[in-house]
C-alpha atoms as a PDB file:
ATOM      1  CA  UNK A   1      85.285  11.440  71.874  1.00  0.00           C
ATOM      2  CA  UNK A   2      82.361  13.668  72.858  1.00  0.00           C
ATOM      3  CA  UNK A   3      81.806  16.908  70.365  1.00  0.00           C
ATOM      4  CA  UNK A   4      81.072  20.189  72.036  1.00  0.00           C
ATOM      5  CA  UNK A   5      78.666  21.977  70.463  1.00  0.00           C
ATOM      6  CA  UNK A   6      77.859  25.787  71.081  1.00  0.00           C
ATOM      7  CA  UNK A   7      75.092  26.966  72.627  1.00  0.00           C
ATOM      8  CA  UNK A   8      75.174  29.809  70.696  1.00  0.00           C
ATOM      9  CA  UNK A   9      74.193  30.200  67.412  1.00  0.00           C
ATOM     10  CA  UNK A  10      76.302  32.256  64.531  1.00  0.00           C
ATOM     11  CA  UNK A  11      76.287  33.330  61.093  1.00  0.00           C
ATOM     12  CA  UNK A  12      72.453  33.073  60.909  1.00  0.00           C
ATOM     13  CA  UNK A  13      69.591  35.037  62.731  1.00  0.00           C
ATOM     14  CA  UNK A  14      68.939  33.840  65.939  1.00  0.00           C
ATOM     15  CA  UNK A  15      64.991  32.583  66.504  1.00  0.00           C
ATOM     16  CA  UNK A  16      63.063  30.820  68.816  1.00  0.00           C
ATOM     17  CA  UNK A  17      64.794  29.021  71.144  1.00  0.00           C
ATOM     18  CA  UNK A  18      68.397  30.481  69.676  1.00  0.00           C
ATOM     19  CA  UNK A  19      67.574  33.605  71.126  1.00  0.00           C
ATOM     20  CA  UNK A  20      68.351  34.320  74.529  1.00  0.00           C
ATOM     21  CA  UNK A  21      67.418  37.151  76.905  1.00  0.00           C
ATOM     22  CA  UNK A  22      67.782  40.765  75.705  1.00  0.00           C
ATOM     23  CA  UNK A  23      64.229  41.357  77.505  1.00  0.00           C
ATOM     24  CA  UNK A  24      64.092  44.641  78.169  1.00  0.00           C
ATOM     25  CA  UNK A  25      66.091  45.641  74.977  1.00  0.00           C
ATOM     26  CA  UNK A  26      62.617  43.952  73.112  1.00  0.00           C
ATOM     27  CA  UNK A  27      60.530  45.733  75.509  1.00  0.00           C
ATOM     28  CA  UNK A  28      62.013  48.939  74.743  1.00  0.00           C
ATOM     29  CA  UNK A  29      62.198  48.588  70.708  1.00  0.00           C
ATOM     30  CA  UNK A  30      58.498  47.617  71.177  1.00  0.00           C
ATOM     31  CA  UNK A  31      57.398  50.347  72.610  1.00  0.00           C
ATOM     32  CA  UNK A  32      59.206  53.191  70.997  1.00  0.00           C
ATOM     33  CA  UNK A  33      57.949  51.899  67.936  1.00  0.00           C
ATOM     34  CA  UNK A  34      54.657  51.252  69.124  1.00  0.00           C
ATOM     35  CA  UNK A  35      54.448  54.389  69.697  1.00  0.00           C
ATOM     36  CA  UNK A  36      55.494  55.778  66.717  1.00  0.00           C
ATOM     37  CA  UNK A  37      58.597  57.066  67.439  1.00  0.00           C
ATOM     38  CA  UNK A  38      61.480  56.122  64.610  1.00  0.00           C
ATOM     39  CA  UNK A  39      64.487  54.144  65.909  1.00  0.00           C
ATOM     40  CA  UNK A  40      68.048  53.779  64.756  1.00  0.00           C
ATOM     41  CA  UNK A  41      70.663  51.176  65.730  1.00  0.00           C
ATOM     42  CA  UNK A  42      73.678  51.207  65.194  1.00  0.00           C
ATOM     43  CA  UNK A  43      76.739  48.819  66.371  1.00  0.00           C
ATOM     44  CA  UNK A  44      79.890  46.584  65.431  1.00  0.00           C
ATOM     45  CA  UNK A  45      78.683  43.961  63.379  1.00  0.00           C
ATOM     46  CA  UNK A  46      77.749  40.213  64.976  1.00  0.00           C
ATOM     47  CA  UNK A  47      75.893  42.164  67.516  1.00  0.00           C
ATOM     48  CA  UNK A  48      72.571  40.686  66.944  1.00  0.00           C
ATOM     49  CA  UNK A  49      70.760  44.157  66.368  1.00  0.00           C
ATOM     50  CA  UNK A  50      68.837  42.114  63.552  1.00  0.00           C
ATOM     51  CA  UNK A  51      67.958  39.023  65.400  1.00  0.00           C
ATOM     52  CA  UNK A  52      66.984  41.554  68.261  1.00  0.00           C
ATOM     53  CA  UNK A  53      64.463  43.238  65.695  1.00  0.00           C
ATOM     54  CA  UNK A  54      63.496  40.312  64.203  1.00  0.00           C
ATOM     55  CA  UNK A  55      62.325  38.434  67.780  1.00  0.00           C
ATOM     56  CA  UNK A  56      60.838  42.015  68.889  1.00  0.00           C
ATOM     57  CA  UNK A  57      59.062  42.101  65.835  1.00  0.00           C
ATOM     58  CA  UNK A  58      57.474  39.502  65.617  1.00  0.00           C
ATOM     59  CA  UNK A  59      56.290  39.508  69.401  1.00  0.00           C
ATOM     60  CA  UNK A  60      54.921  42.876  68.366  1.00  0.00           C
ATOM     61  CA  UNK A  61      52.820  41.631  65.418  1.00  0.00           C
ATOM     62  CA  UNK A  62      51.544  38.534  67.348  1.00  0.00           C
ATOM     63  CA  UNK A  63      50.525  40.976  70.576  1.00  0.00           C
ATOM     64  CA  UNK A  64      48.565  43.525  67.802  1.00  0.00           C
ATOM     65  CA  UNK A  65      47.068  42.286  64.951  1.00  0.00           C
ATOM     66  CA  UNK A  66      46.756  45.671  63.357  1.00  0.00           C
ATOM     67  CA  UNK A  67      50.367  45.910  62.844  1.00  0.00           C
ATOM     68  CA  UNK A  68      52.630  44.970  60.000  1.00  0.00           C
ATOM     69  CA  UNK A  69      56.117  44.279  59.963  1.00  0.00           C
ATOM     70  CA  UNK A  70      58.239  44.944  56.343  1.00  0.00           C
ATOM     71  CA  UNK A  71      61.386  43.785  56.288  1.00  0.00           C
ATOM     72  CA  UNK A  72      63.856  45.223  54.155  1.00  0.00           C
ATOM     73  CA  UNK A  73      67.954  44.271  53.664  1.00  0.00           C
ATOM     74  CA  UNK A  74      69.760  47.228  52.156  1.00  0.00           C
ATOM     75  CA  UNK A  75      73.465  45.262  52.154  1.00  0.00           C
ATOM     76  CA  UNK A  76      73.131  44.082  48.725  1.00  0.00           C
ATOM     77  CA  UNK A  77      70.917  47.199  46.852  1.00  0.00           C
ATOM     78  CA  UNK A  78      73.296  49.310  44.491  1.00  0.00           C
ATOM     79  CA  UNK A  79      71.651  51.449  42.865  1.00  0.00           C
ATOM     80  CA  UNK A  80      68.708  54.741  43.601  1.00  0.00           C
ATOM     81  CA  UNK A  81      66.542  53.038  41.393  1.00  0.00           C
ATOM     82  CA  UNK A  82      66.494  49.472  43.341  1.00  0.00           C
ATOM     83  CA  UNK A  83      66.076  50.797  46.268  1.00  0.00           C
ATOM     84  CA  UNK A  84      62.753  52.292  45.021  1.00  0.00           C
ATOM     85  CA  UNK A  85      61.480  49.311  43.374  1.00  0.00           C
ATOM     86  CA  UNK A  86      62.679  47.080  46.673  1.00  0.00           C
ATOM     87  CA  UNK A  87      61.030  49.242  49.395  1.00  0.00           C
ATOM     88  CA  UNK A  88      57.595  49.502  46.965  1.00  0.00           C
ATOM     89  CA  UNK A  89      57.520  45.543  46.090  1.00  0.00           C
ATOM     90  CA  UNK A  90      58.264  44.481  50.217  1.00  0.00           C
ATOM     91  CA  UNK A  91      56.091  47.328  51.641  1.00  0.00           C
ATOM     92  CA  UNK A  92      52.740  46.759  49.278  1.00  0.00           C
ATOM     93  CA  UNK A  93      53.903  42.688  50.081  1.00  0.00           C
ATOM     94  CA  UNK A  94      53.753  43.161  53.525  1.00  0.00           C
ATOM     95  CA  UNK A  95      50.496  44.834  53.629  1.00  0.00           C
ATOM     96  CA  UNK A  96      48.480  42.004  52.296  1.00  0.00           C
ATOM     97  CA  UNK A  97      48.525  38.405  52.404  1.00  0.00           C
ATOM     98  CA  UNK A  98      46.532  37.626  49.448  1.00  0.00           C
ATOM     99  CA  UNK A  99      48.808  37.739  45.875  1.00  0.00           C
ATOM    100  CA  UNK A 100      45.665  39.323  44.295  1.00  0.00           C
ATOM    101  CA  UNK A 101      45.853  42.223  46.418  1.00  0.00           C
ATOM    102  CA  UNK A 102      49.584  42.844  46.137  1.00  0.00           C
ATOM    103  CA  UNK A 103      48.970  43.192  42.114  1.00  0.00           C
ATOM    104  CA  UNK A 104      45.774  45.477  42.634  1.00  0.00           C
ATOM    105  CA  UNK A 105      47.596  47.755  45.621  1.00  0.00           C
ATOM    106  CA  UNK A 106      50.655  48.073  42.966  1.00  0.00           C
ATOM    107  CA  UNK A 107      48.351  49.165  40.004  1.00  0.00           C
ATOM    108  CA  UNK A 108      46.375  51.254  42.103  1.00  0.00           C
ATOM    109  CA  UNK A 109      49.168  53.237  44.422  1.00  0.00           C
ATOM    110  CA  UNK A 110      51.978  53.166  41.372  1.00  0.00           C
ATOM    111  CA  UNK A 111      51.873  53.921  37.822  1.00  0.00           C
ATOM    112  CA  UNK A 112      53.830  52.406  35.141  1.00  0.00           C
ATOM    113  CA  UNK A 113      54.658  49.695  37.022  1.00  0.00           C
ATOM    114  CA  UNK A 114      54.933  45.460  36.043  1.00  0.00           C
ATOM    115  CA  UNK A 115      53.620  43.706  39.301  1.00  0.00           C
ATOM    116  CA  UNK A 116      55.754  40.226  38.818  1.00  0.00           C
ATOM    117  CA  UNK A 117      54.898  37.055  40.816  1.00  0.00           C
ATOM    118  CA  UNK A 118      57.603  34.560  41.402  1.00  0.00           C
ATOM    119  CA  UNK A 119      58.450  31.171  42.577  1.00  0.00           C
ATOM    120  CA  UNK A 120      61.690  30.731  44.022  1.00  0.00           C
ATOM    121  CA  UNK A 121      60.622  27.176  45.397  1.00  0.00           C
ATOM    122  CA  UNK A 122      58.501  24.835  43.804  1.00  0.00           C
ATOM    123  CA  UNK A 123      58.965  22.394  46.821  1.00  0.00           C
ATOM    124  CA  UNK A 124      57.740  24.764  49.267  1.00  0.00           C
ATOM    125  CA  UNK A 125      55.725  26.872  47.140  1.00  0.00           C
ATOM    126  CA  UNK A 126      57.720  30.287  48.456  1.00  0.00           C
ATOM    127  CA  UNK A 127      56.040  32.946  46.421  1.00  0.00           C
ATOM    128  CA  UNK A 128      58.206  36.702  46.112  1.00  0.00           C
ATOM    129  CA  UNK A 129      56.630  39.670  44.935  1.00  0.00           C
ATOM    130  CA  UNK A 130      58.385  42.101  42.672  1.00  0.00           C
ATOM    131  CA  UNK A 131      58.001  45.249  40.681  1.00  0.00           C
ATOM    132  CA  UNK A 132      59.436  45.713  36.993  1.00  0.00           C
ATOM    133  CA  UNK A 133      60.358  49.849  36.830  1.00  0.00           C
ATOM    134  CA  UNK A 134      62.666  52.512  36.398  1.00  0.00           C
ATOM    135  CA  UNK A 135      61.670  55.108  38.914  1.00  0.00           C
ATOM    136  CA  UNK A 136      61.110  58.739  37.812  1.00  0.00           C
ATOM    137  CA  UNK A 137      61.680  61.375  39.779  1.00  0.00           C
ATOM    138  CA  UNK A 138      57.688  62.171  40.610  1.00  0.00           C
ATOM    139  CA  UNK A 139      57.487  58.754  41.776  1.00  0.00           C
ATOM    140  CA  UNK A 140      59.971  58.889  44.193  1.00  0.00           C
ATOM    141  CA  UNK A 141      58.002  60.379  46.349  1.00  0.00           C
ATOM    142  CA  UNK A 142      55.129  58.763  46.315  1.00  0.00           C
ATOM    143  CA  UNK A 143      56.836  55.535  47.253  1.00  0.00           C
ATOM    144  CA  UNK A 144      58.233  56.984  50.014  1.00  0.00           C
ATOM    145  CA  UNK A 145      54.246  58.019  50.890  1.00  0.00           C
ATOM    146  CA  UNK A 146      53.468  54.324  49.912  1.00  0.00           C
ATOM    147  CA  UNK A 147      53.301  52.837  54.012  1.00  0.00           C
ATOM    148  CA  UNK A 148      51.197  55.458  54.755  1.00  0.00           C
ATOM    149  CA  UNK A 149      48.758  55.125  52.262  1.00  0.00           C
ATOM    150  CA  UNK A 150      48.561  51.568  52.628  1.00  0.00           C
ATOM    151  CA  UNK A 151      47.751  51.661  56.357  1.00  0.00           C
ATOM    152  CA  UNK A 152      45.354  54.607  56.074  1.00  0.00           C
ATOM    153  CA  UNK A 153      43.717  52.491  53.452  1.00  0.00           C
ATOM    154  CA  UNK A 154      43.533  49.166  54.944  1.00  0.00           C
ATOM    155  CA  UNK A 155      43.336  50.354  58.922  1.00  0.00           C
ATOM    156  CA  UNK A 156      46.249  48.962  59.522  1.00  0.00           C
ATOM    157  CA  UNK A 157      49.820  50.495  60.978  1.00  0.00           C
ATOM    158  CA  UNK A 158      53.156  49.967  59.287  1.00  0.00           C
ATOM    159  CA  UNK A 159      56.478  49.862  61.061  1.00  0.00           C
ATOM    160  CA  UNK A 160      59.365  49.640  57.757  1.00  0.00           C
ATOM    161  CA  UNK A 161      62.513  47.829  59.180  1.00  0.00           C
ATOM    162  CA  UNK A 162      65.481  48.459  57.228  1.00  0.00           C
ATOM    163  CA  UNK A 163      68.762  46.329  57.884  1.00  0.00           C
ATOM    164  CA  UNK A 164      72.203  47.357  56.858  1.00  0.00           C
ATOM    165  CA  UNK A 165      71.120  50.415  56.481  1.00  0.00           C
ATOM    166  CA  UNK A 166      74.478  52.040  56.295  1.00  0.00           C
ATOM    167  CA  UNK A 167      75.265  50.576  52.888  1.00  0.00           C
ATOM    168  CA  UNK A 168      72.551  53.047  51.290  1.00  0.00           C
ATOM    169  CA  UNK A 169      75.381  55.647  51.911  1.00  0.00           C
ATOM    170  CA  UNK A 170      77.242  54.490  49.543  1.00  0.00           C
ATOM    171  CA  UNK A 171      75.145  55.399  46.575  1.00  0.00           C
ATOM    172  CA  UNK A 172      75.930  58.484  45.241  1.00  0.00           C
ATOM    173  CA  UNK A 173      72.126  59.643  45.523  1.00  0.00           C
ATOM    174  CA  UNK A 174      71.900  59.332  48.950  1.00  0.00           C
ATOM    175  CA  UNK A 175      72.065  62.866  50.038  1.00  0.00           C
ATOM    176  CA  UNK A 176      68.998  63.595  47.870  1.00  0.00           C
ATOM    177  CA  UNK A 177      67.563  60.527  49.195  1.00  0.00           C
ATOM    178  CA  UNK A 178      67.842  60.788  52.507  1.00  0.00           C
ATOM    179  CA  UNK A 179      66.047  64.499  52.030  1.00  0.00           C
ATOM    180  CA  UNK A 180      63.248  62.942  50.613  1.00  0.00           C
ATOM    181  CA  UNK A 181      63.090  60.305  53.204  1.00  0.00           C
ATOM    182  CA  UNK A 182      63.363  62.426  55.980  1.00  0.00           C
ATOM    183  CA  UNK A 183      60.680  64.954  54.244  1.00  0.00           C
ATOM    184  CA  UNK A 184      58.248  62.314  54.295  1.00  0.00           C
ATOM    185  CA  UNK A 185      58.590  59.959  56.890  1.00  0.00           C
ATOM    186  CA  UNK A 186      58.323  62.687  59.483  1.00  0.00           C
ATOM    187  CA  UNK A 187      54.810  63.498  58.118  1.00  0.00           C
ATOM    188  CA  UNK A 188      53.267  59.900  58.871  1.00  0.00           C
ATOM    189  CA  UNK A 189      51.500  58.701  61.378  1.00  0.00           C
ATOM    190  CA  UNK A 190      50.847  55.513  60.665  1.00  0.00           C
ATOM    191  CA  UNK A 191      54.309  54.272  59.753  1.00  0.00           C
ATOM    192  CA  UNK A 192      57.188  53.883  62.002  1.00  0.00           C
ATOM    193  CA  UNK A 193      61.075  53.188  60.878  1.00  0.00           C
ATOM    194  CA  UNK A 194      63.263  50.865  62.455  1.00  0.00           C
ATOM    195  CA  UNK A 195      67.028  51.274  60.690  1.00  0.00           C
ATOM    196  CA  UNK A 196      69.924  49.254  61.907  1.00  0.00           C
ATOM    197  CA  UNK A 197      73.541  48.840  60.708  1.00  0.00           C
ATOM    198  CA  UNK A 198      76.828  48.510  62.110  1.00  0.00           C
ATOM    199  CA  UNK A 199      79.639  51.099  62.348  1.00  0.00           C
ATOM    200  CA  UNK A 200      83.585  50.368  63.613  1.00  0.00           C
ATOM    201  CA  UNK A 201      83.965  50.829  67.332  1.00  0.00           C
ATOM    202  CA  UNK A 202      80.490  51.635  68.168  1.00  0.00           C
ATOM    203  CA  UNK A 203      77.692  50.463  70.330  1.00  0.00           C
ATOM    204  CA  UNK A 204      74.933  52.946  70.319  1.00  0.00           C
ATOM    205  CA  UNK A 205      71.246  52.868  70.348  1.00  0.00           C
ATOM    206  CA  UNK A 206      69.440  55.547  69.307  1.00  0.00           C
ATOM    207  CA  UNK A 207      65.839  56.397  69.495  1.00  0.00           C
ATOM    208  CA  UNK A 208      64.697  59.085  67.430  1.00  0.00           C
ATOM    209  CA  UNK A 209      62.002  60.941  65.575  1.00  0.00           C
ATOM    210  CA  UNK A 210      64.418  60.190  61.908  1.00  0.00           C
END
């Protein structure tokens, strides 16, 4: 008996040869962000929005060499204070590819912070970077500032992709956070933000300075 397999792939971002078409969505997520302009998307979940920023992505950052892509996944963060300490430890990561640097960007841009080093895999040697602290309130800003400084330091530019970004929401903080964010973020100029999530019965893409 012959087994039909899918052509299409679920459950699991779609790469490479898994992802199919969707050309001039990529073209357009390229170049608003390209351009600096912040984007939000936002539909039912199983849509693909994060293979779809994933494959533009990475086109984007093979095309200019100057950019950097930081990839963030809000689904499972519960808490003010981990949000902080994730967006610091993945933006300074993504800036750099040397470990070395990632320790001496965190000590010079952040005080009072633990720069940690770990191995999740000793078979294939996958090294995470992570940041031991309990954000105060005068250094919330200035990891929000973080991208920016990084870029304007290393003459680079920054585009911060946040997935599931809905589920920040749900912390009671996020009013006050999403002041700061939008305070600070609209100042850059070297940073753009890419924030997806899904939301019942919709399908809408929205470009926007956030």
């Amino acid at each position: 008996m012959a087994v039909f397999q899918s052509p299409f792939q679920f459950g699991t971002l779609a790469t490479e040869e898994n992802f199919i078409d969707r050309t001039e969505d990529r073209a357009l997520l390229k170049q608003l962000l390209a351009s600096h302009i912040n984007v939000m998307l936002i539909s039912p979940r199983r849509w693909g929005k994060s293979s779809l920023v994933k494959k533009a992505m990475t086109e984007l950052s093979e095309e200019d060499k100057e950019v950097r892509i930081c990839y963030i996944d809000a689904f499972s963060i519960g808490s003010e204070a981990e949000f902080y300490r994730t967006f610091a430890s993945q933006v300074i990561a993504c800036a750099s590819s040397k470990i070395e640097r990632w320790i001496e960007d965190a000590k010079k841009f952040l005080t009072g912070v633990v720069p940690q080093i770990i191995v999740n895999d000793q078979i294939t040697d996958f090294v995470a970077f992570d940041l031991k602290f309990v954000p105060q309130e005068r250094d919330k800003m200035a990891i929000l500032q973080l991208p920016e400084l990084l870029a304007k330091e290393k003459g680079i530019r920054i585009i911060v992709c946040i997935d599931e970004f809905q589920q920040l929401a749900n912390l009671p903080e996020y009013k006050d956070m999403e002041g700061k964010m939008r305070s600070v973020w609209q100042q850059q100029q070297l940073t753009s933000y890419c924030l997806y999530g899904s939301k019942r019965n919709s399908s809408l893409s929205v470009s926007s300075r956030y």
